[in-house]
Protein backbone atom coordinates (compact mmCIF):
# COMPACT_ATOMS: atom_id res chain seq x y z
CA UNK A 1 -59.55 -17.03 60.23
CA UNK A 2 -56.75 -14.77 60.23
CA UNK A 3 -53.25 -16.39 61.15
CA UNK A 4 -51.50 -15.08 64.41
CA UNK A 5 -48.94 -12.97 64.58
CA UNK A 6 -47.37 -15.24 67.03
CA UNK A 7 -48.01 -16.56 70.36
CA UNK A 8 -47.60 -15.30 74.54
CA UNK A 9 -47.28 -17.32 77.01
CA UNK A 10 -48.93 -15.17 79.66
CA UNK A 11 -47.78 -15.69 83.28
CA UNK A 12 -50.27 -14.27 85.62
CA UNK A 13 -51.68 -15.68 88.87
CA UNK A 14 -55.03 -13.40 89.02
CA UNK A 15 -57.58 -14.99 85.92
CA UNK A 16 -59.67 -12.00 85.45
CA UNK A 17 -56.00 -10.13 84.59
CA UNK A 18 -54.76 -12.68 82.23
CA UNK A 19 -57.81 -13.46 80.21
CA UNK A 20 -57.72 -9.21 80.44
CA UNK A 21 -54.29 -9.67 78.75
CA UNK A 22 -55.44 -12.03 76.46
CA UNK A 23 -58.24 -9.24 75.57
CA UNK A 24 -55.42 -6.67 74.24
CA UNK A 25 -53.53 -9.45 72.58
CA UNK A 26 -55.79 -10.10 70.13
CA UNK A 27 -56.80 -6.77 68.37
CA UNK A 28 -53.11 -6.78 67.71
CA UNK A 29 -52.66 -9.93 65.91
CA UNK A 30 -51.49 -12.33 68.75
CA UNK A 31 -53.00 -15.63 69.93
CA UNK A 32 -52.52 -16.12 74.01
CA UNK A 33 -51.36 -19.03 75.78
CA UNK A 34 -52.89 -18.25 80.05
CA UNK A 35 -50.67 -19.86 82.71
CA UNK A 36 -51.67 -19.30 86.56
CA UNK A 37 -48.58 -20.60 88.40
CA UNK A 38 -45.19 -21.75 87.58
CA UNK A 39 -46.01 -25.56 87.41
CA UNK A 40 -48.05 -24.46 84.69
CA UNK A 41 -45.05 -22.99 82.80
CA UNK A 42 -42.81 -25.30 82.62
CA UNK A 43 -45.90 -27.54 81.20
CA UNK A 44 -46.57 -25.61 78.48
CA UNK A 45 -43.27 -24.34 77.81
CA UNK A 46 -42.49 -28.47 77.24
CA UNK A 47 -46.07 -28.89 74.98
CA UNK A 48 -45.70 -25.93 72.87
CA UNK A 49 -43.54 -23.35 70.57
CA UNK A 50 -44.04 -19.37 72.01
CA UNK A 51 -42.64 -16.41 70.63
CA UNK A 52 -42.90 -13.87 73.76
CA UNK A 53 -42.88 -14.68 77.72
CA UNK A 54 -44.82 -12.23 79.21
CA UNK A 55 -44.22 -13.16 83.06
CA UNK A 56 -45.35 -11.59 86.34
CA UNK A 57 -42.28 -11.47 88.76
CA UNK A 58 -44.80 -12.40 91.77
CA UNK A 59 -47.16 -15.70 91.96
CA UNK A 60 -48.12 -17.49 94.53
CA UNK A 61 -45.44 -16.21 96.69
CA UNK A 62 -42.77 -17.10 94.49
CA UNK A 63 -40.47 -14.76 92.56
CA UNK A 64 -40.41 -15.45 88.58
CA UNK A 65 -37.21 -13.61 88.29
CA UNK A 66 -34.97 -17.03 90.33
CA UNK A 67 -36.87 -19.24 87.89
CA UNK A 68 -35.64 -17.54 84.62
CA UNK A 69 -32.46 -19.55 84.00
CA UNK A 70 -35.05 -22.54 83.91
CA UNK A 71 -37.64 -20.93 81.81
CA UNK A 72 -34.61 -19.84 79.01
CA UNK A 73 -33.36 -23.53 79.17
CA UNK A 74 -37.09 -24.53 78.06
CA UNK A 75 -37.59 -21.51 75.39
CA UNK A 76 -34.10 -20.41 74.17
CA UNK A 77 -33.84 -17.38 72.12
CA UNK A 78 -37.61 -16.77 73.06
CA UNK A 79 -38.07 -12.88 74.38
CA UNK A 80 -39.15 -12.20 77.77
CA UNK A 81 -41.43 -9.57 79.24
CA UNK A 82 -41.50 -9.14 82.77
CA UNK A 83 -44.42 -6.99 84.10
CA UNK A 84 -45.33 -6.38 87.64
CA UNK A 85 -46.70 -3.87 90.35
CA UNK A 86 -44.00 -4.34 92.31
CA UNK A 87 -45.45 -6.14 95.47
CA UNK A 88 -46.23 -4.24 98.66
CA UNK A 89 -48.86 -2.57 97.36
CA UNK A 90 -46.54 -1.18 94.44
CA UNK A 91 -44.01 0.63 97.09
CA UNK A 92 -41.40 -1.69 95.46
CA UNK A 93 -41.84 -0.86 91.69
CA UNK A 94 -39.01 0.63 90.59
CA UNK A 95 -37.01 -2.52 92.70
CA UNK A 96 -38.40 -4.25 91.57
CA UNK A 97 -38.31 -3.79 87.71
CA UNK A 98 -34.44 -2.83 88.14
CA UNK A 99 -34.04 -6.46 89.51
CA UNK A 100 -35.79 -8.07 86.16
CA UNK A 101 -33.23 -5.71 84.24
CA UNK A 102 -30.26 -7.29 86.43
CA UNK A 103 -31.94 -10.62 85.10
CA UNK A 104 -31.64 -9.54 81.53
CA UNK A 105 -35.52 -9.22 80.95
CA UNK A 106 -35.59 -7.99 77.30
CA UNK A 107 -38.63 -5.94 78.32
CA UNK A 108 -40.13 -4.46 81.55
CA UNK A 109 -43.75 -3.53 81.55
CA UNK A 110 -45.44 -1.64 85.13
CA UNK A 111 -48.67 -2.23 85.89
CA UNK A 112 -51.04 -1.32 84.98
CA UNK A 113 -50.33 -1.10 81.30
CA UNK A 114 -51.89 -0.17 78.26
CA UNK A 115 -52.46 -1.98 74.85
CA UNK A 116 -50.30 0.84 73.38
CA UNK A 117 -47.19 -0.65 75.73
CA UNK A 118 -48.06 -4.54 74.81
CA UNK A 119 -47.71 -3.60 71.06
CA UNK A 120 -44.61 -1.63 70.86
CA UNK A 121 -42.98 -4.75 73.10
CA UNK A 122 -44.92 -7.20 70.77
CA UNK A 123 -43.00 -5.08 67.54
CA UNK A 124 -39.87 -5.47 69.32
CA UNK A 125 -40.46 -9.25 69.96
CA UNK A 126 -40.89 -9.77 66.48
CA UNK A 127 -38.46 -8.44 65.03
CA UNK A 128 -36.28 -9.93 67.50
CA UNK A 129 -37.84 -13.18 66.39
CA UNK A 130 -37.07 -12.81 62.61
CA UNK A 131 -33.61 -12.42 63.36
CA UNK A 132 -31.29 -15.24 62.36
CA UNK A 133 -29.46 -14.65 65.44
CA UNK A 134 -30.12 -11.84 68.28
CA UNK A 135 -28.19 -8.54 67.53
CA UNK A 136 -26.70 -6.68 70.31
CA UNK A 137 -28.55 -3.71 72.07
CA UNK A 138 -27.26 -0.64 71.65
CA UNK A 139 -29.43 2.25 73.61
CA UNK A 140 -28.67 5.69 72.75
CA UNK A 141 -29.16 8.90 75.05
CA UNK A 142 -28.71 12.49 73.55
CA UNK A 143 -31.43 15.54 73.79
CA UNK A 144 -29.95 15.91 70.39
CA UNK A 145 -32.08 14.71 67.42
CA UNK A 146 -29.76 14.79 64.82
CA UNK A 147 -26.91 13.04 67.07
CA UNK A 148 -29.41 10.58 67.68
CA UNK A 149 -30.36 10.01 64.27
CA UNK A 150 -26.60 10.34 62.93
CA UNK A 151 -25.61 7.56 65.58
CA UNK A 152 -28.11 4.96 65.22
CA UNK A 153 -28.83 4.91 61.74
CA UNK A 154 -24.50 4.41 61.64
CA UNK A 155 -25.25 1.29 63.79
CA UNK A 156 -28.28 -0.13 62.46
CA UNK A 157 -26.01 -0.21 59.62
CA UNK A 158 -24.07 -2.53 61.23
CA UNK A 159 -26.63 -4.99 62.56
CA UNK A 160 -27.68 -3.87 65.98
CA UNK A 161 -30.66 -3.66 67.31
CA UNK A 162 -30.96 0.45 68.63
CA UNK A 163 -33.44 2.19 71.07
CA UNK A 164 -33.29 5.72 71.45
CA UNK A 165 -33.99 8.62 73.93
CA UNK A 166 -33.90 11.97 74.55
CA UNK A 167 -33.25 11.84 78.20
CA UNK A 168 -31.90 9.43 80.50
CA UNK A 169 -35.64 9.82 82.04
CA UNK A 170 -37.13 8.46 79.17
CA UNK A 171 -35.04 5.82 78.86
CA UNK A 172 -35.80 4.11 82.19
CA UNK A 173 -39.53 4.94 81.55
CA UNK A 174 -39.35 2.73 78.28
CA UNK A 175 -41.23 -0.66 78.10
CA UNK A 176 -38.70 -1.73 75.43
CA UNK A 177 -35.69 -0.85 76.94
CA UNK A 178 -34.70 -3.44 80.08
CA UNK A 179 -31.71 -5.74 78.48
CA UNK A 180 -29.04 -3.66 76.54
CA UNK A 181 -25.48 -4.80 75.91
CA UNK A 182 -24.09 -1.15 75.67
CA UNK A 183 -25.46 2.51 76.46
CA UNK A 184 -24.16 5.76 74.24
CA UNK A 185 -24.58 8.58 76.42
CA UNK A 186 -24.71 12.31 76.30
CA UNK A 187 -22.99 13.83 79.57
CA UNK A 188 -24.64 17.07 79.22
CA UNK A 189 -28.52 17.36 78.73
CA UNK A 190 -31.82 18.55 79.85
CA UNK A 191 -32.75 16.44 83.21
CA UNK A 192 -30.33 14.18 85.28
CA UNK A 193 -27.74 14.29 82.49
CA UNK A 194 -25.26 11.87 81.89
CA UNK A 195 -23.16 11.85 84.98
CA UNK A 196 -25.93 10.96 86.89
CA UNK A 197 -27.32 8.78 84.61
CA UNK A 198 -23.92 6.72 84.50
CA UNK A 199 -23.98 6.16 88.16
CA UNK A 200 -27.92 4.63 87.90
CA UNK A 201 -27.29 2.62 84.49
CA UNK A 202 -24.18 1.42 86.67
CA UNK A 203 -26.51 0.52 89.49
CA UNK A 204 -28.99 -1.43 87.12
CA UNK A 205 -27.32 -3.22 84.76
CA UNK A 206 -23.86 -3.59 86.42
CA UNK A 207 -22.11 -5.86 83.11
CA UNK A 208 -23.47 -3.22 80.43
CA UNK A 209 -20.72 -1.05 79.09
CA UNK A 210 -21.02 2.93 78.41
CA UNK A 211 -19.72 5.29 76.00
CA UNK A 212 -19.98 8.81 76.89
CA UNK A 213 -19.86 11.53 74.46
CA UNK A 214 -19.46 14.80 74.91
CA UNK A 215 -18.86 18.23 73.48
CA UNK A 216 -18.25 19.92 76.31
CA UNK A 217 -20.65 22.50 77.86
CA UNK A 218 -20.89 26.46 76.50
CA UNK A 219 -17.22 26.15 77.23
CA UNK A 220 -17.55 26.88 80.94
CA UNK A 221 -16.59 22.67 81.18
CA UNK A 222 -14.04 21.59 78.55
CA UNK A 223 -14.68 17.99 76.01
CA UNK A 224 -11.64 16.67 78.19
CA UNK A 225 -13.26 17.72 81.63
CA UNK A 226 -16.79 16.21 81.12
CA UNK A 227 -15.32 12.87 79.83
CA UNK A 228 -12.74 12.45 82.92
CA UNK A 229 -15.65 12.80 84.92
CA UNK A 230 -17.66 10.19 83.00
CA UNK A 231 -14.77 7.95 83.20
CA UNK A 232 -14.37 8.76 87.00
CA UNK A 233 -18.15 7.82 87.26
CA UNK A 234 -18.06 4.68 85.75
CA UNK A 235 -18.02 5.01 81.63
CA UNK A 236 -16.27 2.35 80.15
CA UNK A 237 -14.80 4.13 77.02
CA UNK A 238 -14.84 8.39 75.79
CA UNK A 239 -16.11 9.48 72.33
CA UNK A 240 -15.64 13.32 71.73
CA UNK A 241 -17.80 15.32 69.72
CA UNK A 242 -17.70 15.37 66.71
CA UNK A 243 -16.75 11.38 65.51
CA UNK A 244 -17.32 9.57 62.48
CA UNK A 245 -19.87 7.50 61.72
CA UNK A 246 -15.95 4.60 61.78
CA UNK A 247 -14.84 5.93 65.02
CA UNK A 248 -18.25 4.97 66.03
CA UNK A 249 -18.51 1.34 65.02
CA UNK A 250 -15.38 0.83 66.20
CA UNK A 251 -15.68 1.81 69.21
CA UNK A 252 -18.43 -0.33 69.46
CA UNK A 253 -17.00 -3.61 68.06
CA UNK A 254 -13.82 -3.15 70.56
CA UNK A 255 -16.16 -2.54 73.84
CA UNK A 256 -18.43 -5.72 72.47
CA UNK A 257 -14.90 -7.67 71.82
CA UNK A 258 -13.64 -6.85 75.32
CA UNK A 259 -16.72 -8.07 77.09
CA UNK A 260 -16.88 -11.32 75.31
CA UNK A 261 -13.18 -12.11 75.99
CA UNK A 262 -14.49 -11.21 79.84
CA UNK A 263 -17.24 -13.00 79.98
């Protein structure tokens, strides 16, 4: 019999869902542990060792997301996936899902989701689990391939764990992006852009810090322009184009230092 990759611990009120859940789990390598309410939780969490959460927000009329300072008390360091439809019918979605980032869900997964979506957060989770200690999240937004590639592979370098996109779009359409410690933004790009996108990451995850880059724009809007605005929106530091792969870092490494001596 082949060994699991690890175990869930599947939150999910509705039975035919979860053992549905439990269905996609295991072509990918992972054994399933079904819970139906949030007594049920805390049981297992006591009786046994998991290496994901994967927890609707609502059961039974109660709201995962106020229990979740209880649930990491009982399964420290363990990831957590929150998934839901939102409630009301799935009017509520995107509040919903912003309201598990606020929590610091490491992942957020809509429903309905595919088994493609449970194995890229599974791939995450492992990793994650490997780790001797969690590295900080560093999500990086440019419709630029080759400043993406220049600025995460500087990073990765460096420890941290790094999602990418191309748009700030994609990036709050990613299952694997809910919990980040700092964003690295483009201000000008395809979409909403940057500015926009400052005000929203702002909105949703309220502690995280931003960097904003920026080259200017075709120069109708000057390097010093664009970042004045970012700061005016919200960014908490200004990296103009071009840096080094150093001024990078630490950048990084004084943001992370300032919001430890905060916190």
């Amino acid at each position: 019999m082949p060994v699991s990759a690890g175990t869930v611990l599947v939150l999910e009120d509705s039975r035919v869902q979860a053992q549905l859940i439990s269905r996609m789990l295991t072509p990918l390598g992972w054994s399933a542990v079904l819970s139906f309410d949030h007594k049920m939780v805390f049981q297992q969490l006591r009786a046994s060792r998991v290496d994901l959460l994967l927890l609707d927000v609502y059961v039974d009329d109660g709201n995962t997301l106020t229990l979740l300072p209880e649930i990491r008390e009982l399964a420290p360091g363990v990831p957590i996936a929150i998934m839901s439809a939102g409630g009301a019918g799935g009017a509520a979605l995107n509040s919903t899902l912003n309201a598990a980032r606020r929590a610091q869900a490491d992942f957020v997964l809509p429903k309905p989701f595919a088994p493609d979506d449970l194995a890229i957060i599974l791939d995450e989770a492992a990793k994650m689990r490997r780790a001797p200690v969690r590295p900080k999240h560093v999500l990086v937004v440019d419709d630029c391939r080759v400043v993406r590639k220049l600025t995460t592979v500087a990073l990765a370098e460096e420890g941290y764990r790094i999602s990418e996109a191309r748009s700030m779009e994609e990036a709050f359409d990613r299952v694997d992006i809910a919990h980040v410690d700092v964003v690295i933004t483009d201000i000008f790009m395809p979409g909403m852009g940057g500015i926009e996108g400052i005000q929203i990451i702002k909105s949703t995850w309220p502690k995280v810090a931003i960097v904003a880059m920026s080259a200017g724009s075709d120069n109708r809007v000057g390097n010093a322009q664009a970042l004045s605005a970012a700061k005016y929106m919200g960014a908490d530091a200004l990296l103009p184009k071009p840096f080094s792969a150093s001024d990078l870092t630490y950048l990084i490494e004084a943001i992370l230092g300032e919001a430890c001596a905060v916190a």
